[in-house]
Every structure is written in structure tokens, then in C-alpha cells.
N, C-alpha and C. Protein backbone atom coordinates (compact mmCIF):
# COMPACT_ATOMS: atom_id res chain seq x y z
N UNK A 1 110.19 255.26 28.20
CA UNK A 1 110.63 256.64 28.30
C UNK A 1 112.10 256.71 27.89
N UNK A 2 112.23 257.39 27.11
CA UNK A 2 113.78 258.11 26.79
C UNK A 2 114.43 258.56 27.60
N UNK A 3 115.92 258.20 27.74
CA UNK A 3 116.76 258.90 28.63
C UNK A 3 117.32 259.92 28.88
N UNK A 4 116.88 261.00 27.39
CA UNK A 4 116.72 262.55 27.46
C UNK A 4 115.60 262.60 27.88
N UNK A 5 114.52 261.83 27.77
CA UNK A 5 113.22 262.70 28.53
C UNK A 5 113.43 262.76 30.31
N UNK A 6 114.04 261.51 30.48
CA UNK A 6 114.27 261.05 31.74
C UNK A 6 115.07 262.46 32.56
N UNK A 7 116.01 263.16 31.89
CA UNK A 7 116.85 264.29 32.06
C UNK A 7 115.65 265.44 32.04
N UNK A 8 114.90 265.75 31.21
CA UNK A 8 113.98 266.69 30.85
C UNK A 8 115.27 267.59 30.38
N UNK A 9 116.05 267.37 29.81
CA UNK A 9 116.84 268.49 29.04
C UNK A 9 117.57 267.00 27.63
N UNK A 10 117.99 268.25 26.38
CA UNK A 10 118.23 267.28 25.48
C UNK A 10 119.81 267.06 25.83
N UNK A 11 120.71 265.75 25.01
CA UNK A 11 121.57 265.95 25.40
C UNK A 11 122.54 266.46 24.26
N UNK A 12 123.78 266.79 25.06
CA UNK A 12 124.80 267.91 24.38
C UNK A 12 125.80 266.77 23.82
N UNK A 13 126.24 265.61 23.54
CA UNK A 13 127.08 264.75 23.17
C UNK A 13 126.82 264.48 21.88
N UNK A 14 127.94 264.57 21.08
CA UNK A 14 127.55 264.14 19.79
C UNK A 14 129.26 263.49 19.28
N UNK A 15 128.74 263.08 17.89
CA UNK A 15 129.78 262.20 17.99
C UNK A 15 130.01 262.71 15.96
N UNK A 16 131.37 262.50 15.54
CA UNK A 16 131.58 262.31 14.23
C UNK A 16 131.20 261.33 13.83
N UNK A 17 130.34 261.56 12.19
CA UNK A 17 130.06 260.72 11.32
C UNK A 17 130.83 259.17 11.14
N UNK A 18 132.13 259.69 11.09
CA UNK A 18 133.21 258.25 11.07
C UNK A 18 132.83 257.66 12.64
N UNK A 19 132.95 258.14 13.34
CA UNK A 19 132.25 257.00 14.68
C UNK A 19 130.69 256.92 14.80
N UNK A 20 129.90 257.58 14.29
CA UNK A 20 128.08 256.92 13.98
C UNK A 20 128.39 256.18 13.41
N UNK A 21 128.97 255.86 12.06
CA UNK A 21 129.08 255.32 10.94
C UNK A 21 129.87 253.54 11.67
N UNK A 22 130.93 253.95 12.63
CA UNK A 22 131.59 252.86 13.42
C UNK A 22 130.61 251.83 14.22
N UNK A 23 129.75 252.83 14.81
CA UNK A 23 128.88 252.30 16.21
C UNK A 23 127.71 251.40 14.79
N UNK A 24 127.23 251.96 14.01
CA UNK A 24 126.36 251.13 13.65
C UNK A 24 126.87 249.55 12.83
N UNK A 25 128.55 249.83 12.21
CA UNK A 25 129.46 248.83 11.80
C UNK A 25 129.28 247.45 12.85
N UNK A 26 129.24 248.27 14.53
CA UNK A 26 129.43 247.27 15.46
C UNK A 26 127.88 246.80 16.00
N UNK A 27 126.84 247.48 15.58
CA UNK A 27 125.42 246.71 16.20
C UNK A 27 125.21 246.26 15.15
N UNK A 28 125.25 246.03 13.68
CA UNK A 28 124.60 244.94 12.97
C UNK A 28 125.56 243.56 12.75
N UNK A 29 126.34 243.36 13.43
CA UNK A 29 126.80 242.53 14.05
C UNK A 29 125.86 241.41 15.11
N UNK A 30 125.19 242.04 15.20
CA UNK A 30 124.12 241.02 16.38
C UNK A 30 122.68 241.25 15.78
N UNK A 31 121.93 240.51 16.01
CA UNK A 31 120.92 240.64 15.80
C UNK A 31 119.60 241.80 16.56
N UNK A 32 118.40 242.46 15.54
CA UNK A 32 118.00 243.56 16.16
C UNK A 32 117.69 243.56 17.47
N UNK A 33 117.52 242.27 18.36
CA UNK A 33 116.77 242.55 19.92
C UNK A 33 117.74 241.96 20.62
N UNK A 34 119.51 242.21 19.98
CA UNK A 34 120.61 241.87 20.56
C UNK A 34 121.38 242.78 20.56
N UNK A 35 120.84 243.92 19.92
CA UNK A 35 121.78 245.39 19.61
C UNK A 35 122.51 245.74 21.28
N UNK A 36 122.30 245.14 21.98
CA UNK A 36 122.85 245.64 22.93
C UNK A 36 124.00 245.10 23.63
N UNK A 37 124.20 244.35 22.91
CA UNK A 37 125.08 243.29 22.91
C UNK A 37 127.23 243.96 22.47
N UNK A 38 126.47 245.08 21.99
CA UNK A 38 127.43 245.75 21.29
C UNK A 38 128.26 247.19 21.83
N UNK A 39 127.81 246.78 23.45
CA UNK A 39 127.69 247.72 24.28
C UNK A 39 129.25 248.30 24.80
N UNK A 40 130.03 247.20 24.46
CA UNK A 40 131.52 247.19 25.17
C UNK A 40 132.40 247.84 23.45
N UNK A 41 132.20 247.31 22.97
CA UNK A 41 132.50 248.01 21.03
C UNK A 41 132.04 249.01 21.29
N UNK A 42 131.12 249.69 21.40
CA UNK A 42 130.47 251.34 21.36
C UNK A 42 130.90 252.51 22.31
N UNK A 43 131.33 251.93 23.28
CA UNK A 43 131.78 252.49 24.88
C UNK A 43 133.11 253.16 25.01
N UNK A 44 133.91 251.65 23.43
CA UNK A 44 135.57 251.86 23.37
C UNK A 44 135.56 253.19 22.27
N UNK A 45 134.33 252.97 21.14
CA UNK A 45 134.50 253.87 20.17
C UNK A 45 134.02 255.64 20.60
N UNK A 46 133.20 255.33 22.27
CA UNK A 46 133.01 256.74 22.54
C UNK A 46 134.27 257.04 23.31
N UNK A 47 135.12 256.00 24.19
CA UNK A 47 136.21 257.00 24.69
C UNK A 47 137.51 257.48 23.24
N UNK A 48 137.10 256.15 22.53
CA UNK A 48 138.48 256.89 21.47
C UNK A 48 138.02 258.48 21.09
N UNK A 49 136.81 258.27 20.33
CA UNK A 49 136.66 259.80 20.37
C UNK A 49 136.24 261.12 21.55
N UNK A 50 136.26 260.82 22.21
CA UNK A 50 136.17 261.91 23.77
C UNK A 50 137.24 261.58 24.65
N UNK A 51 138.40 260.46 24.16
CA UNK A 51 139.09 260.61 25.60
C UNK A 51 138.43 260.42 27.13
N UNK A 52 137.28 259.78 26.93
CA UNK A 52 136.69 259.22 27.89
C UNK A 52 134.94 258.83 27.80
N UNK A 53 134.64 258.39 29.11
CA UNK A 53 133.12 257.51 28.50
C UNK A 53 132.02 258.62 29.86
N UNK A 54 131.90 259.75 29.02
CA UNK A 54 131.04 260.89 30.38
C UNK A 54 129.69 260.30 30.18
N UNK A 55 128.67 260.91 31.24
CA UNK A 55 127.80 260.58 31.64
C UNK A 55 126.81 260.52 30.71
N UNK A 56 127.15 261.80 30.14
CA UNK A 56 125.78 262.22 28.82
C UNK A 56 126.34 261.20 27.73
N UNK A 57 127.65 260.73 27.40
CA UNK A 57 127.78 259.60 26.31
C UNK A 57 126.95 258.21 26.67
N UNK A 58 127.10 257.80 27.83
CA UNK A 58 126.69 256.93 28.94
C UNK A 58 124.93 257.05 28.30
N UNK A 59 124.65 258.45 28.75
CA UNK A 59 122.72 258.19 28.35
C UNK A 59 122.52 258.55 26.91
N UNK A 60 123.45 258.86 26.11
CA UNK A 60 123.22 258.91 24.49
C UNK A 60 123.29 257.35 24.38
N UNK A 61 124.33 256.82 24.43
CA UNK A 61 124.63 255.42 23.93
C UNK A 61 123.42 254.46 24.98
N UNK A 62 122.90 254.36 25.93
CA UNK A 62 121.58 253.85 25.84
C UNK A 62 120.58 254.10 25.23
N UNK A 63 120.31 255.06 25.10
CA UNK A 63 119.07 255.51 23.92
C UNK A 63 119.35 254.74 22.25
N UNK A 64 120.66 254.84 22.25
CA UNK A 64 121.24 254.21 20.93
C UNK A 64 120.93 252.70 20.73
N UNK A 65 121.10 252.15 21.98
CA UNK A 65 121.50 250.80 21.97
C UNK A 65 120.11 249.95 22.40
N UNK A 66 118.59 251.18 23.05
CA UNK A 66 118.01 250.69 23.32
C UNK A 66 117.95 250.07 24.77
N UNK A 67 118.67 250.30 25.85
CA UNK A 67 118.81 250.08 26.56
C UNK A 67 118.73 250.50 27.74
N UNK A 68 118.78 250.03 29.30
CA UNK A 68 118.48 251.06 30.59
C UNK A 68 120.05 251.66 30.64
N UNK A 69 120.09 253.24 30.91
CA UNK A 69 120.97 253.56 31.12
C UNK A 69 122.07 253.06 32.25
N UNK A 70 121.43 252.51 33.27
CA UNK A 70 122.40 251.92 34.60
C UNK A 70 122.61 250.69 33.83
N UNK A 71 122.38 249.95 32.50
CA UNK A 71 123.22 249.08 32.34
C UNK A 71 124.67 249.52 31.66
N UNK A 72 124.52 250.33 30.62
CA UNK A 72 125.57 250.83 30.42
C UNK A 72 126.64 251.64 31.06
N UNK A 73 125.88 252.14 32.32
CA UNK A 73 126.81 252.71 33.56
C UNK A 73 127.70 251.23 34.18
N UNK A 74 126.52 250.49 34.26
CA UNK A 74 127.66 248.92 34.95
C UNK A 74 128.96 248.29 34.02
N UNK A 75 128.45 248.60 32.77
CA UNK A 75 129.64 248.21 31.96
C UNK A 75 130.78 248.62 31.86
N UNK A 76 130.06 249.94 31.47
CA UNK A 76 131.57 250.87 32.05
C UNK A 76 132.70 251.18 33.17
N UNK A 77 131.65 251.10 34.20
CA UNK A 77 132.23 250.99 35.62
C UNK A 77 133.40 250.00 35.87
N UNK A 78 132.72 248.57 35.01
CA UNK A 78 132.68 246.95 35.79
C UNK A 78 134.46 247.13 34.86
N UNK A 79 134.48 247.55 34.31
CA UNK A 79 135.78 247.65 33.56
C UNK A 79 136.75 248.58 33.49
N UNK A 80 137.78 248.71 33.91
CA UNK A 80 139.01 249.16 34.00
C UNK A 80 139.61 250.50 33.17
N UNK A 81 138.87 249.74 31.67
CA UNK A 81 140.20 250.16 30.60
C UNK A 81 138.89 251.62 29.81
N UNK A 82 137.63 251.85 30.36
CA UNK A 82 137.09 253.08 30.82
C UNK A 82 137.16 254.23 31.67
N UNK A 83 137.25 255.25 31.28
CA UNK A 83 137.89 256.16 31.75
C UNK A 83 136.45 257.06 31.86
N UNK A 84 136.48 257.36 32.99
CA UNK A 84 134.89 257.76 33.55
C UNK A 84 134.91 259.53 33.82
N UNK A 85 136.07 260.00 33.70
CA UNK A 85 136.30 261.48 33.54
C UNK A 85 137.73 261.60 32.52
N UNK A 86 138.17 262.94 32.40
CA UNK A 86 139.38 263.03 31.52
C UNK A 86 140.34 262.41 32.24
N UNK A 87 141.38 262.09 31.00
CA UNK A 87 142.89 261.88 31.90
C UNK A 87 143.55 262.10 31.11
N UNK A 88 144.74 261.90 31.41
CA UNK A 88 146.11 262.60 31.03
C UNK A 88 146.01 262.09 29.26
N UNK A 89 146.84 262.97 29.18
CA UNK A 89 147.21 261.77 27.58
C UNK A 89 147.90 260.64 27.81
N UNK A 90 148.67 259.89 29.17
CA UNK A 90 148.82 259.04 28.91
C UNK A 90 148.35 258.04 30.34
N UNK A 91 148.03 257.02 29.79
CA UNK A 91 147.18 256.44 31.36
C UNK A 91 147.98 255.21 31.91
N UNK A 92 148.72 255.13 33.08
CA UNK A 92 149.28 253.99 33.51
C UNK A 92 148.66 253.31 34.70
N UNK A 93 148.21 252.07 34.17
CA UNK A 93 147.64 251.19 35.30
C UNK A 93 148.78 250.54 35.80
N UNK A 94 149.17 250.30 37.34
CA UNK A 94 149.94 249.62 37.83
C UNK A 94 149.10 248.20 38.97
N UNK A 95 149.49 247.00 38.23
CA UNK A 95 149.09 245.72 38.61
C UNK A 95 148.99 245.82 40.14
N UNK A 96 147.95 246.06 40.98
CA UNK A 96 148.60 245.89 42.35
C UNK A 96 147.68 244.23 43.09
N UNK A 97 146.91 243.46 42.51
CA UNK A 97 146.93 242.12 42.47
C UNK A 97 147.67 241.53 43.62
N UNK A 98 147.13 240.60 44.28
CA UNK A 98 148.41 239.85 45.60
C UNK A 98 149.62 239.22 44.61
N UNK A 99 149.27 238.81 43.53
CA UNK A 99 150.11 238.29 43.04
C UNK A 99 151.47 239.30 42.89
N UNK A 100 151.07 240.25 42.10
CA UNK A 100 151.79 241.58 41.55
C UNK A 100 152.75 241.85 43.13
N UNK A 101 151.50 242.27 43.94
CA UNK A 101 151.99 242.94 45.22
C UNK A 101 153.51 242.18 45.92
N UNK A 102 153.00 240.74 45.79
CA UNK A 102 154.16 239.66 46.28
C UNK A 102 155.85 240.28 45.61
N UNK A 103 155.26 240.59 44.74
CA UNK A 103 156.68 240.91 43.68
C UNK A 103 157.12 242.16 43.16
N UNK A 104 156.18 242.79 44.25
CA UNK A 104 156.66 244.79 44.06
C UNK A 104 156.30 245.67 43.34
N UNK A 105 154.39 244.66 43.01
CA UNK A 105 153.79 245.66 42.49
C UNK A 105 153.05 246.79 43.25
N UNK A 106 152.89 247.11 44.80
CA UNK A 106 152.48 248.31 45.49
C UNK A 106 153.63 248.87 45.69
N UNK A 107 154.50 248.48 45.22
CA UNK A 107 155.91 249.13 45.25
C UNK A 107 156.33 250.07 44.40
N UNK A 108 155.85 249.38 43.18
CA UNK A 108 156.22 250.14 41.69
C UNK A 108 155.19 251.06 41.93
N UNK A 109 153.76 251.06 42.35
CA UNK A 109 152.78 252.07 42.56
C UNK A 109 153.13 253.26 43.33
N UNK A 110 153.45 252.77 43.94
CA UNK A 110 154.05 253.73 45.44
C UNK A 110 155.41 254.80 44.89
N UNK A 111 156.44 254.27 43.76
CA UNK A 111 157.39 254.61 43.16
C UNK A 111 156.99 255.71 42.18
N UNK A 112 155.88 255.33 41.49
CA UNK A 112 155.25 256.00 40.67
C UNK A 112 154.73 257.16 41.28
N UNK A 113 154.03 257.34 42.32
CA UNK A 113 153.28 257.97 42.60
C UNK A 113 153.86 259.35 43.34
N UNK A 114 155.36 258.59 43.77
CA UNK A 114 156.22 259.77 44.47
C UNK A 114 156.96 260.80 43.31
N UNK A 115 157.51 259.76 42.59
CA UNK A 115 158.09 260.70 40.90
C UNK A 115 156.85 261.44 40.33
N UNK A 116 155.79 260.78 40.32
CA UNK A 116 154.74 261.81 39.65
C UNK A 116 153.75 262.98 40.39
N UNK A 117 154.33 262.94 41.66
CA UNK A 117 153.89 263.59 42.27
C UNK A 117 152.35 264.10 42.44
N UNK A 118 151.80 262.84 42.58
CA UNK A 118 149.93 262.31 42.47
C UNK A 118 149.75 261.16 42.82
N UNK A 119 148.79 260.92 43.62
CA UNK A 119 147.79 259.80 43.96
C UNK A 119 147.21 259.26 43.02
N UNK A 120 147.20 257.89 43.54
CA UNK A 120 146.98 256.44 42.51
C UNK A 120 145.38 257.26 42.19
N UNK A 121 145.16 257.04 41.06
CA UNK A 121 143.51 257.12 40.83
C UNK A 121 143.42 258.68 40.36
N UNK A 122 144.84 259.42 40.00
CA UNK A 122 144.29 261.24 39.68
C UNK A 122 145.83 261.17 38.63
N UNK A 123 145.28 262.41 38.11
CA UNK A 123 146.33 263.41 36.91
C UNK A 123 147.10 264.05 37.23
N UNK A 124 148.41 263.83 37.06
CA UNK A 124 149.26 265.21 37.35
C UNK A 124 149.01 266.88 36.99
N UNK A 125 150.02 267.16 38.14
CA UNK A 125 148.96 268.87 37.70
C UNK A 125 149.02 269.42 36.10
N UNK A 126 149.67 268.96 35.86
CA UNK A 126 150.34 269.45 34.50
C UNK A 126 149.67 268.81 33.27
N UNK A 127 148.53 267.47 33.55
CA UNK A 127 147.47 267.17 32.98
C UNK A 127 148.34 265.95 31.83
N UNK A 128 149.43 265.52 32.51
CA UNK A 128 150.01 264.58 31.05
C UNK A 128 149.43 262.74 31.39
N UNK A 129 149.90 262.90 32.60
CA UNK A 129 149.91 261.32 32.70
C UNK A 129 148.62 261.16 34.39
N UNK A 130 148.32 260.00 34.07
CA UNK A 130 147.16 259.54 34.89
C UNK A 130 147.60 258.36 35.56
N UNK A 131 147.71 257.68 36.41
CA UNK A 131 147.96 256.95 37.75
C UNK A 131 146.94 256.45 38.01
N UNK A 132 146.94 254.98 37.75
CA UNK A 132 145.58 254.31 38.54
C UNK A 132 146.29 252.59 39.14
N UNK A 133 145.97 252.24 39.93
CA UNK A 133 145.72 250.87 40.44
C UNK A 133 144.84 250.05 39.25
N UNK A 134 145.60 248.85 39.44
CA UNK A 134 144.36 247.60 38.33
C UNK A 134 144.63 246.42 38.87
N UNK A 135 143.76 245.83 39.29
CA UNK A 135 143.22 244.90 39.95
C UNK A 135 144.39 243.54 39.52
N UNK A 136 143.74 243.19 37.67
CA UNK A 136 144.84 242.05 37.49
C UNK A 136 145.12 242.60 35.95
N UNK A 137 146.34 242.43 35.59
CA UNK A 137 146.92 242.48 34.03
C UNK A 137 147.14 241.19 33.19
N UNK A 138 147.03 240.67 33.94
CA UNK A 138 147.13 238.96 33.58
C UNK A 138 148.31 238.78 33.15
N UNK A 139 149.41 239.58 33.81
CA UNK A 139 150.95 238.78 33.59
C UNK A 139 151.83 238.49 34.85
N UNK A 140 150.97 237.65 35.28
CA UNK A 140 151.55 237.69 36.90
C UNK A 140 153.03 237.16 36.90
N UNK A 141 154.00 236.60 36.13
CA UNK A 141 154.71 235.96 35.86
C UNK A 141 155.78 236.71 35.61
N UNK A 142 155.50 238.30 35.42
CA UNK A 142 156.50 239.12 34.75
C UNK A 142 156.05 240.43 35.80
N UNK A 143 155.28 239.87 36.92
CA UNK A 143 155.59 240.73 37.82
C UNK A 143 156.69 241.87 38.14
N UNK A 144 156.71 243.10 38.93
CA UNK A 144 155.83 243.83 38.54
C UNK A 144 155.40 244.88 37.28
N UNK A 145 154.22 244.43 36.98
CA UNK A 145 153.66 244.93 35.22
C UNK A 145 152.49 246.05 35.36
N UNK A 146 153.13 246.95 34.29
CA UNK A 146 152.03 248.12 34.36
C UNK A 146 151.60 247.70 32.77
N UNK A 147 150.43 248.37 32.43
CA UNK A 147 150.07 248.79 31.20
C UNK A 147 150.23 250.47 30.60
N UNK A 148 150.22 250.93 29.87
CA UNK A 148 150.28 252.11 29.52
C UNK A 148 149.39 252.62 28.28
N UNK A 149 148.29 253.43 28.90
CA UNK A 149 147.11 253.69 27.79
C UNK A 149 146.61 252.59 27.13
N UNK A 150 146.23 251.19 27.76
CA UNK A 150 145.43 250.25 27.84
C UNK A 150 145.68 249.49 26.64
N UNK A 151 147.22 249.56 25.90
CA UNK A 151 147.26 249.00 25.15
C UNK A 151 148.97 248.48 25.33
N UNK A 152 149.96 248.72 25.95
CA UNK A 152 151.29 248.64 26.23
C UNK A 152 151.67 248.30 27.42
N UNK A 153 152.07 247.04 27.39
CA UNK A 153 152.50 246.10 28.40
C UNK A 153 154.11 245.94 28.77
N UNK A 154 153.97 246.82 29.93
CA UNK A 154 155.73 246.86 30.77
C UNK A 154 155.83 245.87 31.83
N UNK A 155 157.03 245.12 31.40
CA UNK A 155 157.24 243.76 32.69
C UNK A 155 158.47 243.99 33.58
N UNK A 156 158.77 243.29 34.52
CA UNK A 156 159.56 243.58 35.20
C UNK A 156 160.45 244.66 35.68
N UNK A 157 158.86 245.99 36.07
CA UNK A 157 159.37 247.34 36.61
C UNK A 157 159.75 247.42 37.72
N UNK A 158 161.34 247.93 37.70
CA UNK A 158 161.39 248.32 38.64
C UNK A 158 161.75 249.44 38.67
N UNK A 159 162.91 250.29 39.49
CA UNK A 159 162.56 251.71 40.10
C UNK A 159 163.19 252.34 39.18
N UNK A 160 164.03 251.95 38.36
CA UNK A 160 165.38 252.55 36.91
C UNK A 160 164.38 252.39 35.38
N UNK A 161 163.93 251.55 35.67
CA UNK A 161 162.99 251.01 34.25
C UNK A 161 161.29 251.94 34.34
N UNK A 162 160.85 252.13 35.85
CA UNK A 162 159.85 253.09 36.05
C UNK A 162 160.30 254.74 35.86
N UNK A 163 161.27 254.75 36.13
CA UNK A 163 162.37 256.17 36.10
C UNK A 163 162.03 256.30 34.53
N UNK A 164 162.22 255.61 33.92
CA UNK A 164 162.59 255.56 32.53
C UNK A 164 161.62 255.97 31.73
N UNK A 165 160.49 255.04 31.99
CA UNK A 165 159.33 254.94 31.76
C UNK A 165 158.37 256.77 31.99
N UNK A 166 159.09 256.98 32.88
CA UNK A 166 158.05 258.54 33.06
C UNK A 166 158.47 259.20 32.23
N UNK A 167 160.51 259.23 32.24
CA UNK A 167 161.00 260.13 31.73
C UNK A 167 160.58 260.23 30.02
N UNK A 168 160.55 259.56 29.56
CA UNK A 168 160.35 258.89 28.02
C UNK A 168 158.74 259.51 27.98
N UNK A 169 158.22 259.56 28.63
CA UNK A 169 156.33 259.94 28.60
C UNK A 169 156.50 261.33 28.51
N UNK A 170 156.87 261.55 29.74
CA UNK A 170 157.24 263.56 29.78
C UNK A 170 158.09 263.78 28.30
N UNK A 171 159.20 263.13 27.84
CA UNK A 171 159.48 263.73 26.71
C UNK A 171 158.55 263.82 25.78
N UNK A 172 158.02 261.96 25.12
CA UNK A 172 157.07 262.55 23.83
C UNK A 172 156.16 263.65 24.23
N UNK A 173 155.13 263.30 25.77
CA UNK A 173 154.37 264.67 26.03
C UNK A 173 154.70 266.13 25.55
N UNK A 174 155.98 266.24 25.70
CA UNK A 174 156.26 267.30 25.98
C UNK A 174 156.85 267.65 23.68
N UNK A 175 156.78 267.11 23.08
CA UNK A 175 156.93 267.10 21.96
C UNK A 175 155.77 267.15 21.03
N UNK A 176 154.48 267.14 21.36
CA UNK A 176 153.13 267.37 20.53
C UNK A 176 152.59 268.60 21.24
């Protein structure tokens, strides 16, 4: 059974040609009764284009991939750098890890969270920047480390360099 039939309604997600054209770049990469294999490539190419990985992308891209939809819900979930509703345009994970924590990473969270005036895990009202906790960044060494929109790695934040860090976000934000 199909996972639109499973809905009994069709679904509303669709995607540009340049990302169909992407997603199939990334399943013939594996072989046909491995297409699913291609599940973490397809997931990244639905949040680039939606700014996030929603539910109905979630049961399009199983139908795509051939697959049970709760596996592609676990994938998404099981990982971090998925964004399971909208967020800001810009997304900062802050390391809070024992390691991190030892060295002022619930600190830098906690810092963050008072300047941005929002709870770890939500959007400012103003819809720019997003606040989340992350488990590990894998730079325990350069403690405490945020990432920024899952691709920009800040080390040794502290409360002048996090200051900095917002202020510099609110500007470009505030320039597109």
C-alpha cells in the first residue's frame, strides 16, 4: 500500500525539477533494491529546498524511495542537522555535551537564549534565528562550540564573541 493511499488524501509536496532531477542523481548511486540507501542525500535535498523536512515530504520521499514511511521519520528524527518544522533563516546549535558543558557550553546556551530572547529548541518572534541544543559537535577541544546553519563552526564562545555572533546575524538578516 502507498503512503498516499495510507493518508486516503493525495499529497500536496512537490518539489523543482532541479531537485527531482538531484534526488534521482543520488539513488542511482546504489543499486535498485538499495535505493533506499539514499535516504540521508534526499532528506538534505528536501530541506535545502523547503527549509525543512515536513511530514508530507517525509511520506512523498518514502513512496520515492520505496520505503516504510516510519523509516524515513527515524532518519530524520535520529539526526540533528533536520529541521522537522520551519526555522529561522539562521539555525544555531549550541554543543551542550558534558564535555562542552565542563567548559561553558550550558552557559553559552543559557547566554544565547537570554540575548535572543527564546528557548533552546524555538524561533525568535521576529522569525530570524532558531536556538537549539546539540548533543555533540565533535570539537570538544575548542569548547564552548556552536555551529551555525549546520555548516559554520564557532570555537571558543564566549559571552563578547556570542554578543557578536547575534549581532552580525541580525545585521545580514536584517539586509535581505
Amino acid at each position: 500500500m502507498s503512503n498516499s493511499a495510507m493518508n486516503d488524501k493525495p499529497l500536496s509536496v512537490s518539489f523543482s525539477d532541479e531537485t527531482l532531477a538531484l534526488f534521482e542523481k543520488e539513488v542511482v548511486k546504489y543499486p535498485t533494491e538499495r535505493r533506499q540507501a539514499a535516504v540521508i542525500a534526499c532528506l538534505t535535498l528536501v530541506q535545502q529546498e523547503h527549509g525543512h523536512v515536513s511530514s508530507e515530504s517525509e511520506l512523498w520521499l518514502a513512496e520515492y524511495l520505496g520505503m516504510p514511511a516510519i523509516a524515513v521519520h527515524e532518519v530524520a528524527t535520529f539526526y540533528n542537522m533536520f529541521n522537522l518544522e520551519p526555522v529561522g533563516r539562521f539555525k544555531i546549535n549550541v554543543c551542550t555535551n558534558l564535555s562542552c558543558q565542563l567548559r561553558g557550553g550550558q552557559k553559552a546556551l543559557e547566554h544565547l537564549s537570554q540575548k535572543l530572547n527564546v528557548t533552546p529548541g524555538h524561533t525568535t518572534a521576529d522569525g530570524l534565528i532558531r536556538l537549539e541544543p546539540a548533543e555533540c559537535l565533535g570539537a570538544c577541544a575548542d569548547a564552548p562550540v556552536l555551529l551555525v546553519n549546520d555548516t559554520h563552526m564557532c570555537s571558543f564562545m564566549d559571552n563578547d564573541k556570542l554578543d557578536q555572533l547575534v549581532d552580525a546575524l541580525h545585521k545580514e538578516g536584517a539586509q535581505t
